[in-house]
PDB file of N, CA and C in Angstrom:
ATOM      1  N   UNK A   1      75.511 139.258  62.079  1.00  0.00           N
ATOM      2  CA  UNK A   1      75.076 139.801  63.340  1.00  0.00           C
ATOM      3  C   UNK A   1      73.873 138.987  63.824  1.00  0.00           C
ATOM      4  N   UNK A   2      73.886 138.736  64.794  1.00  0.00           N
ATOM      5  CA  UNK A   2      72.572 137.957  65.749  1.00  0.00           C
ATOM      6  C   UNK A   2      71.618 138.675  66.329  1.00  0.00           C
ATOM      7  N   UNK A   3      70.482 138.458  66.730  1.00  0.00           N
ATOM      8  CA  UNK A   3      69.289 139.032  67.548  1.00  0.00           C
ATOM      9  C   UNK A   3      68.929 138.191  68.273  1.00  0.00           C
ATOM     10  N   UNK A   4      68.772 138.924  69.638  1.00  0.00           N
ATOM     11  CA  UNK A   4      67.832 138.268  70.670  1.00  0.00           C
ATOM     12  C   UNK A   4      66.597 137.995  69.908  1.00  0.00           C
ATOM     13  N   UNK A   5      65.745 136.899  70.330  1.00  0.00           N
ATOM     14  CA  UNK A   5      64.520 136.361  70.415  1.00  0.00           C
ATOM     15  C   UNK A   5      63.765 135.841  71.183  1.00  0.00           C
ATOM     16  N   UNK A   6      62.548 136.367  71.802  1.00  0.00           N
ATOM     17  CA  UNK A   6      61.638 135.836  73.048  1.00  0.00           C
ATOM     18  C   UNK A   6      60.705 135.202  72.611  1.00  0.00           C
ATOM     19  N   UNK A   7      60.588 134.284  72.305  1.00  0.00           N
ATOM     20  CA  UNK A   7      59.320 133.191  72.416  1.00  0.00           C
ATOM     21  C   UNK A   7      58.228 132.456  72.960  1.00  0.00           C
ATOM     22  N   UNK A   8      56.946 132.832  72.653  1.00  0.00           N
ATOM     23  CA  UNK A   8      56.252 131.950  73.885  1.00  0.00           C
ATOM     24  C   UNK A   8      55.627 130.296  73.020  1.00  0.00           C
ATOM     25  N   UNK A   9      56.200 129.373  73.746  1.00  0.00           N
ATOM     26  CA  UNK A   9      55.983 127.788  72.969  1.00  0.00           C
ATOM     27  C   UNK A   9      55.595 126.915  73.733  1.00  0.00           C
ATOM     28  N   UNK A  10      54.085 126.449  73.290  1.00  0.00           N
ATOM     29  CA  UNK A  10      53.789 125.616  74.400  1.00  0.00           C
ATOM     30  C   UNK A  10      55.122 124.574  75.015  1.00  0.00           C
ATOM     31  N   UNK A  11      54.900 124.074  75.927  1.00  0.00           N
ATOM     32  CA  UNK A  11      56.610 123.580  76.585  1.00  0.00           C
ATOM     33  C   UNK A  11      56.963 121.760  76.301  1.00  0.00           C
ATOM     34  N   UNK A  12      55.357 121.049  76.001  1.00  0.00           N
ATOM     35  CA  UNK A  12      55.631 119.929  75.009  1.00  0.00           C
ATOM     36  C   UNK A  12      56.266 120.135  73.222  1.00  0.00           C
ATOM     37  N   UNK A  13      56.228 121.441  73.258  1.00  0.00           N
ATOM     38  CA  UNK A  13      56.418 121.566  71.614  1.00  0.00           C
ATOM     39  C   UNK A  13      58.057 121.540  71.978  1.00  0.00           C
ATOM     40  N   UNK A  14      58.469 122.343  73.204  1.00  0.00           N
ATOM     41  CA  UNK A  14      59.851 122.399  73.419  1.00  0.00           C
ATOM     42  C   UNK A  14      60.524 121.803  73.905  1.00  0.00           C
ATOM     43  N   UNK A  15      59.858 120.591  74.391  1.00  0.00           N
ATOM     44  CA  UNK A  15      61.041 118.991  75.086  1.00  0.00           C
ATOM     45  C   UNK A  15      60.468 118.584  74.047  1.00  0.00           C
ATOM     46  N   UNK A  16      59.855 118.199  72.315  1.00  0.00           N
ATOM     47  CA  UNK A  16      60.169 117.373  71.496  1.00  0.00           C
ATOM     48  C   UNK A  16      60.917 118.251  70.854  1.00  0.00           C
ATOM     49  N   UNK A  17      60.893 119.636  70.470  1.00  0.00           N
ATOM     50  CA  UNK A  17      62.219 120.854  69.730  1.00  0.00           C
ATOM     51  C   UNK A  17      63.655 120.132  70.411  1.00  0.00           C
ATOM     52  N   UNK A  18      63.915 120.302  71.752  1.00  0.00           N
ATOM     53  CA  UNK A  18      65.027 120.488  72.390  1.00  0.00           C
ATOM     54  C   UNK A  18      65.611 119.067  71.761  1.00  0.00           C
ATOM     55  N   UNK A  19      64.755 117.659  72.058  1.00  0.00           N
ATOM     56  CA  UNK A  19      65.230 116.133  71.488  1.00  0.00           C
ATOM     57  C   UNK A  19      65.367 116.118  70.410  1.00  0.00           C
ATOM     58  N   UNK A  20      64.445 116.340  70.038  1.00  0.00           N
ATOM     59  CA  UNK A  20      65.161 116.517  67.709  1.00  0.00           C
ATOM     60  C   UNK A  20      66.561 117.550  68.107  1.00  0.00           C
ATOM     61  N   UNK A  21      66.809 118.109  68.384  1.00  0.00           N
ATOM     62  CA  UNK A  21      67.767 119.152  68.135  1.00  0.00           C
ATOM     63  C   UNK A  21      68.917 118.326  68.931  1.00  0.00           C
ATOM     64  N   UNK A  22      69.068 117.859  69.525  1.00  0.00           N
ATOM     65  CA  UNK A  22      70.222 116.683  70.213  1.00  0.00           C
ATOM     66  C   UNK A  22      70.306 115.882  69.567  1.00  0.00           C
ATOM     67  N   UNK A  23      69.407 115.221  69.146  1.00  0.00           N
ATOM     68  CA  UNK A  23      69.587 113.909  68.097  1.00  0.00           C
ATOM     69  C   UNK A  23      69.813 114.377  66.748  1.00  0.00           C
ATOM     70  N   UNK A  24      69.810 115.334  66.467  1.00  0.00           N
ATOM     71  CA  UNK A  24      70.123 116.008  64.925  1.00  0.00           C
ATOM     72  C   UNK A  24      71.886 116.367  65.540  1.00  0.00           C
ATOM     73  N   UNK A  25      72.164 117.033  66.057  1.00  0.00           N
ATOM     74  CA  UNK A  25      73.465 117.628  66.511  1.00  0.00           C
ATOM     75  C   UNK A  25      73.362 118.926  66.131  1.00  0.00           C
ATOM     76  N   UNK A  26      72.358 119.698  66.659  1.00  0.00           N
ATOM     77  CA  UNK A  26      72.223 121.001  66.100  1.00  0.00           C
ATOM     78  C   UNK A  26      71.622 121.923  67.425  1.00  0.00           C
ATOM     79  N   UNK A  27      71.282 122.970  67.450  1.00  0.00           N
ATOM     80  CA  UNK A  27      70.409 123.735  68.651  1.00  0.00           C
ATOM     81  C   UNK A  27      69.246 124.060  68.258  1.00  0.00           C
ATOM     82  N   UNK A  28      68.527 124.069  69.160  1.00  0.00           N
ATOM     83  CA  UNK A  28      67.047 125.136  69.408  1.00  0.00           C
ATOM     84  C   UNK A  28      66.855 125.951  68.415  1.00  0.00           C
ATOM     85  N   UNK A  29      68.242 127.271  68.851  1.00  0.00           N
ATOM     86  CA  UNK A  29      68.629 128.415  68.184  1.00  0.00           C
ATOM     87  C   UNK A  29      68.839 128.534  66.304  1.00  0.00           C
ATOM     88  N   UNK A  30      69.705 127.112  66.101  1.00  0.00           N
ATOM     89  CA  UNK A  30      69.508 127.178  64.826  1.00  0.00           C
ATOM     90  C   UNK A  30      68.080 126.491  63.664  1.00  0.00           C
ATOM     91  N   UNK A  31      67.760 125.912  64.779  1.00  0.00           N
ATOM     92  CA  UNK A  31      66.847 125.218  64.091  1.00  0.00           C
ATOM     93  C   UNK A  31      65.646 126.262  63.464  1.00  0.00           C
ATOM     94  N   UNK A  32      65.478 127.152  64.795  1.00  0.00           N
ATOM     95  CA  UNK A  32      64.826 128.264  64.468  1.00  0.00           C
ATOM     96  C   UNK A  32      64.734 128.852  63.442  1.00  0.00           C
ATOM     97  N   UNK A  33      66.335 129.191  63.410  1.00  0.00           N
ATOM     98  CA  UNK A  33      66.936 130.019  62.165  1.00  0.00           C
ATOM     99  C   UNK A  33      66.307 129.520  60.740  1.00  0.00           C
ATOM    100  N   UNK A  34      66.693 128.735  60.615  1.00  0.00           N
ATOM    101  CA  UNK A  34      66.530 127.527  59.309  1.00  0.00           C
ATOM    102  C   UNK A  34      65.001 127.587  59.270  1.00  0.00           C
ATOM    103  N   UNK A  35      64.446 127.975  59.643  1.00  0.00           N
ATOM    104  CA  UNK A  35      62.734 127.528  59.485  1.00  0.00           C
ATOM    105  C   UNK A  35      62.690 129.059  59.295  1.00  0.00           C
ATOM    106  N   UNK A  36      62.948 130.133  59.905  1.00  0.00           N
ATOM    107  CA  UNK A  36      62.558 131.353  59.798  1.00  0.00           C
ATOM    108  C   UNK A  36      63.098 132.080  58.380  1.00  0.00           C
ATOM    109  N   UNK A  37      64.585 131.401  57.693  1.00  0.00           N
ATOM    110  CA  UNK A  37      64.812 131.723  56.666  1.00  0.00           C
ATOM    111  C   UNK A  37      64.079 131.365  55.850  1.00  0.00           C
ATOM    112  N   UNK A  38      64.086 129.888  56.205  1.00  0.00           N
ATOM    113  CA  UNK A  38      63.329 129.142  54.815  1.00  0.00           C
ATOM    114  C   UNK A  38      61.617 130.114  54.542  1.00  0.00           C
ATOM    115  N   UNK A  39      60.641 130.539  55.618  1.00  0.00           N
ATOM    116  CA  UNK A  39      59.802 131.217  55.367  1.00  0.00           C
ATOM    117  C   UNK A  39      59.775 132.622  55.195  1.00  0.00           C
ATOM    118  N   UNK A  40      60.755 132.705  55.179  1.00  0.00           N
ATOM    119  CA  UNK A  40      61.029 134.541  55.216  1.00  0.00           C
ATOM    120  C   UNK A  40      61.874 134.610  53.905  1.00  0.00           C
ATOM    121  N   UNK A  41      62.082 133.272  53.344  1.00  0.00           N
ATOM    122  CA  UNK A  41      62.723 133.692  51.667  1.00  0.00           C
ATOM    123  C   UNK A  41      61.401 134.084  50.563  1.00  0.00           C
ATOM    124  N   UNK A  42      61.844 135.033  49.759  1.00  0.00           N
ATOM    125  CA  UNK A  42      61.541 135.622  48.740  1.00  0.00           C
ATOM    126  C   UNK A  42      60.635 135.001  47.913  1.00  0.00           C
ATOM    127  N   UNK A  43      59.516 134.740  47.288  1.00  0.00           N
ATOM    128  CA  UNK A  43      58.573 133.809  46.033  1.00  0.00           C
ATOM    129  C   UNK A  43      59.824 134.068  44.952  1.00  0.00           C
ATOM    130  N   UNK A  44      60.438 134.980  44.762  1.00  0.00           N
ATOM    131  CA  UNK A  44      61.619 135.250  43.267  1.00  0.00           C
ATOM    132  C   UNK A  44      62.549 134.374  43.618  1.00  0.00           C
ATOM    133  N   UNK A  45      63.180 133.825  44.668  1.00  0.00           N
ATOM    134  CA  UNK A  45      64.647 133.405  45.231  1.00  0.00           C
ATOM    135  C   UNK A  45      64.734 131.643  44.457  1.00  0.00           C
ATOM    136  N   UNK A  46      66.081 131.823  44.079  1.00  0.00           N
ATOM    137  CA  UNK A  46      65.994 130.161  43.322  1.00  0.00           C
ATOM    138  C   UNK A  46      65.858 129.559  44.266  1.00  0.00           C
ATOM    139  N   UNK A  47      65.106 128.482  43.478  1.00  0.00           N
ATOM    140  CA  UNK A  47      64.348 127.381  44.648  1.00  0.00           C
ATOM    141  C   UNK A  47      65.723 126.492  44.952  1.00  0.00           C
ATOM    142  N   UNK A  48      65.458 125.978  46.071  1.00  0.00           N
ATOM    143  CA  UNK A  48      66.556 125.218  46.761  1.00  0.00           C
ATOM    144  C   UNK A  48      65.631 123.617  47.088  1.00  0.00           C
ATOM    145  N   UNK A  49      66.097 122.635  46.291  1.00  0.00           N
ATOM    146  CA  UNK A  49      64.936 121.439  46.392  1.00  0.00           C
ATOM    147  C   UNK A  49      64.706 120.468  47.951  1.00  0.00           C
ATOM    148  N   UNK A  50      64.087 120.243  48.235  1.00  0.00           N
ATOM    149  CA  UNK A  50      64.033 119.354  49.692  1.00  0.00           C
ATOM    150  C   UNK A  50      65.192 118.604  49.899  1.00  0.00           C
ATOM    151  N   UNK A  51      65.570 118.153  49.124  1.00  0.00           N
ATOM    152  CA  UNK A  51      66.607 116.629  49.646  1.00  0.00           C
ATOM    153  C   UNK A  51      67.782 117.781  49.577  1.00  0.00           C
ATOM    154  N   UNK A  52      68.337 118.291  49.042  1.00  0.00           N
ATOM    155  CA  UNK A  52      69.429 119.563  49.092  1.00  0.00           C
ATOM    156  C   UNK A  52      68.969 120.064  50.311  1.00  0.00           C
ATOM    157  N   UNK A  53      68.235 120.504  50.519  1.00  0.00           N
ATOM    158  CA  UNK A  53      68.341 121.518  52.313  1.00  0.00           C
ATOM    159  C   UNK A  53      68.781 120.669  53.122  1.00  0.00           C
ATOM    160  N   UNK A  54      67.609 119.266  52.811  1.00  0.00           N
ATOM    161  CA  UNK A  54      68.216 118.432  54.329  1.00  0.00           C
ATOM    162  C   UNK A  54      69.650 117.961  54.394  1.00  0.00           C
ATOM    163  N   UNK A  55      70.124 118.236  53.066  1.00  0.00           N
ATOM    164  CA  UNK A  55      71.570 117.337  53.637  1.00  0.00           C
ATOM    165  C   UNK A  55      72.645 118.641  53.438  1.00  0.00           C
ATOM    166  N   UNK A  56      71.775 119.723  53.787  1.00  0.00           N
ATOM    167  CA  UNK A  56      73.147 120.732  53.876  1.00  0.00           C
ATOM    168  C   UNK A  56      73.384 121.126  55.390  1.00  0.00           C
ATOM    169  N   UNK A  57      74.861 120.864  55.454  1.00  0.00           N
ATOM    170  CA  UNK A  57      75.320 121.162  56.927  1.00  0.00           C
ATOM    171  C   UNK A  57      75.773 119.331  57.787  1.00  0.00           C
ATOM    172  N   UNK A  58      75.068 118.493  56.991  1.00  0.00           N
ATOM    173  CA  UNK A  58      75.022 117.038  56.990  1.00  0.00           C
ATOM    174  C   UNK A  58      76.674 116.682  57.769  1.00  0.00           C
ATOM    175  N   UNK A  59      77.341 116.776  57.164  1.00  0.00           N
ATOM    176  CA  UNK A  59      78.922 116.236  57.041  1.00  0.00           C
ATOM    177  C   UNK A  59      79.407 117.416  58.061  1.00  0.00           C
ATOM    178  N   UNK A  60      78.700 118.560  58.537  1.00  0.00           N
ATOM    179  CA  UNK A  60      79.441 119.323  59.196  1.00  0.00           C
ATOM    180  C   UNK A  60      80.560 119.312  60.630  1.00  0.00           C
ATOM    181  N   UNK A  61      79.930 118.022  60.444  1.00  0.00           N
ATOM    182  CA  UNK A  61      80.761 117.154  62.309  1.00  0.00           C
ATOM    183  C   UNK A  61      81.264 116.155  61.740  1.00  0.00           C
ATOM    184  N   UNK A  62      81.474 115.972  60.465  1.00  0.00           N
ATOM    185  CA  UNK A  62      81.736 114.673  59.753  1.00  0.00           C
ATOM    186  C   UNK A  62      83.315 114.829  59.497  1.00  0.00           C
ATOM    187  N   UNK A  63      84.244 113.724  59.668  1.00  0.00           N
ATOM    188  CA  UNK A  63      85.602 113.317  59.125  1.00  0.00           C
ATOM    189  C   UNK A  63      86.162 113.436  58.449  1.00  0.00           C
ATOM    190  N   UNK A  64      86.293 114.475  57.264  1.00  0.00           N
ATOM    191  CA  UNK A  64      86.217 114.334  56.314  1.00  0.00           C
ATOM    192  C   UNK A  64      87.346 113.358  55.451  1.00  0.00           C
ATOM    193  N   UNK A  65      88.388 112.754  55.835  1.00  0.00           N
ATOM    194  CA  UNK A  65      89.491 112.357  55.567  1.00  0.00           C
ATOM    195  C   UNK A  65      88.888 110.738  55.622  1.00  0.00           C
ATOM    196  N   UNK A  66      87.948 110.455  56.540  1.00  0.00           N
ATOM    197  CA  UNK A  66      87.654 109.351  56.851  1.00  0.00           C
ATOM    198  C   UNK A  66      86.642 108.836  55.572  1.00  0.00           C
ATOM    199  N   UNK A  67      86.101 109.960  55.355  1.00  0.00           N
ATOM    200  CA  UNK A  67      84.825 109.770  53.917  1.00  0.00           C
ATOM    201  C   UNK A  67      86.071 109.870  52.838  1.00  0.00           C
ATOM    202  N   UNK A  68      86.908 110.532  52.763  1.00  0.00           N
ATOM    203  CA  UNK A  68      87.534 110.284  51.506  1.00  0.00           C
ATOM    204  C   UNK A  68      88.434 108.799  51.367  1.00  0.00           C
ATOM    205  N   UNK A  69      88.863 108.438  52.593  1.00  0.00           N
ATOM    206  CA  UNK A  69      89.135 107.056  52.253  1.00  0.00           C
ATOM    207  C   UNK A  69      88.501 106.262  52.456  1.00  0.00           C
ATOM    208  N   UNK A  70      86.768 106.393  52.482  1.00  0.00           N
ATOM    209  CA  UNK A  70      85.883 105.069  52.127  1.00  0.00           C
ATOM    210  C   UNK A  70      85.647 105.922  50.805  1.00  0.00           C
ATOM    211  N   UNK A  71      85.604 106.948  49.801  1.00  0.00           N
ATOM    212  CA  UNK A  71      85.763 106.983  48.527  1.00  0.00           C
ATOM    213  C   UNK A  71      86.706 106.011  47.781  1.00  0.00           C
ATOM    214  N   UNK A  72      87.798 106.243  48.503  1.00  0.00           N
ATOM    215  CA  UNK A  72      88.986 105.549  47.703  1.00  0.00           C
ATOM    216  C   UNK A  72      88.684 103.846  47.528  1.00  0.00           C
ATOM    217  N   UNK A  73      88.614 103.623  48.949  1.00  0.00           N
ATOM    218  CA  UNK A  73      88.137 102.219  48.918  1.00  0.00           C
ATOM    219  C   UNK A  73      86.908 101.427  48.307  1.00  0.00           C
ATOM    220  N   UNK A  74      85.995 102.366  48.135  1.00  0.00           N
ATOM    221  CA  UNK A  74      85.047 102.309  47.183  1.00  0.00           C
ATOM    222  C   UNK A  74      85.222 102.222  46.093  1.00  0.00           C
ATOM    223  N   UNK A  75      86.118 103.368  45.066  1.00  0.00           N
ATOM    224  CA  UNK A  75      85.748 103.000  44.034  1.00  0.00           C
ATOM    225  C   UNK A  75      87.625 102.738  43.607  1.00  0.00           C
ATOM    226  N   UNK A  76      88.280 102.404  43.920  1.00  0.00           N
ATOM    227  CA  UNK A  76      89.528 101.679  43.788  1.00  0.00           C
ATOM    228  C   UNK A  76      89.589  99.737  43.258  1.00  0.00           C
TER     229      UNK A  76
END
């Protein structure tokens, strides 16, 4: 389930938010998300290490058929 959210952000913070978030291939909206989980998780919760967060969701627009045959060709 989703929730509205009203924000007040200075509006340079939100034309460099809005450009990272185009050049990432992601939204505003989630980016949010992802920062609000990550600080709103638990001190008990297994840790999840830096280089793992950033590359989760990575491949999500990604080919996947296309990565498996530069696997093949790789290690063939």
């Amino acid at each position: 389930m989703t929730a509205k959210l009203t924000l007040s952000v200075e509006a340079d913070v939100v034309r460099r938010a809005k450009r990272h978030a185009r050049l990432h291939r992601t939204s505003l909206s989630s980016m949010v998300e992802r920062f609000l989980a990550l600080v709103s998780t638990p001190p008990d919760a297994p840790a999840t290490s830096g280089a793992l967060r950033d590359l989760r969701g990575v491949l999500k627009h990604g080919d996947r058929e296309a990565y498996r045959r530069h696997l093949r060709e790789k290690h063939l």
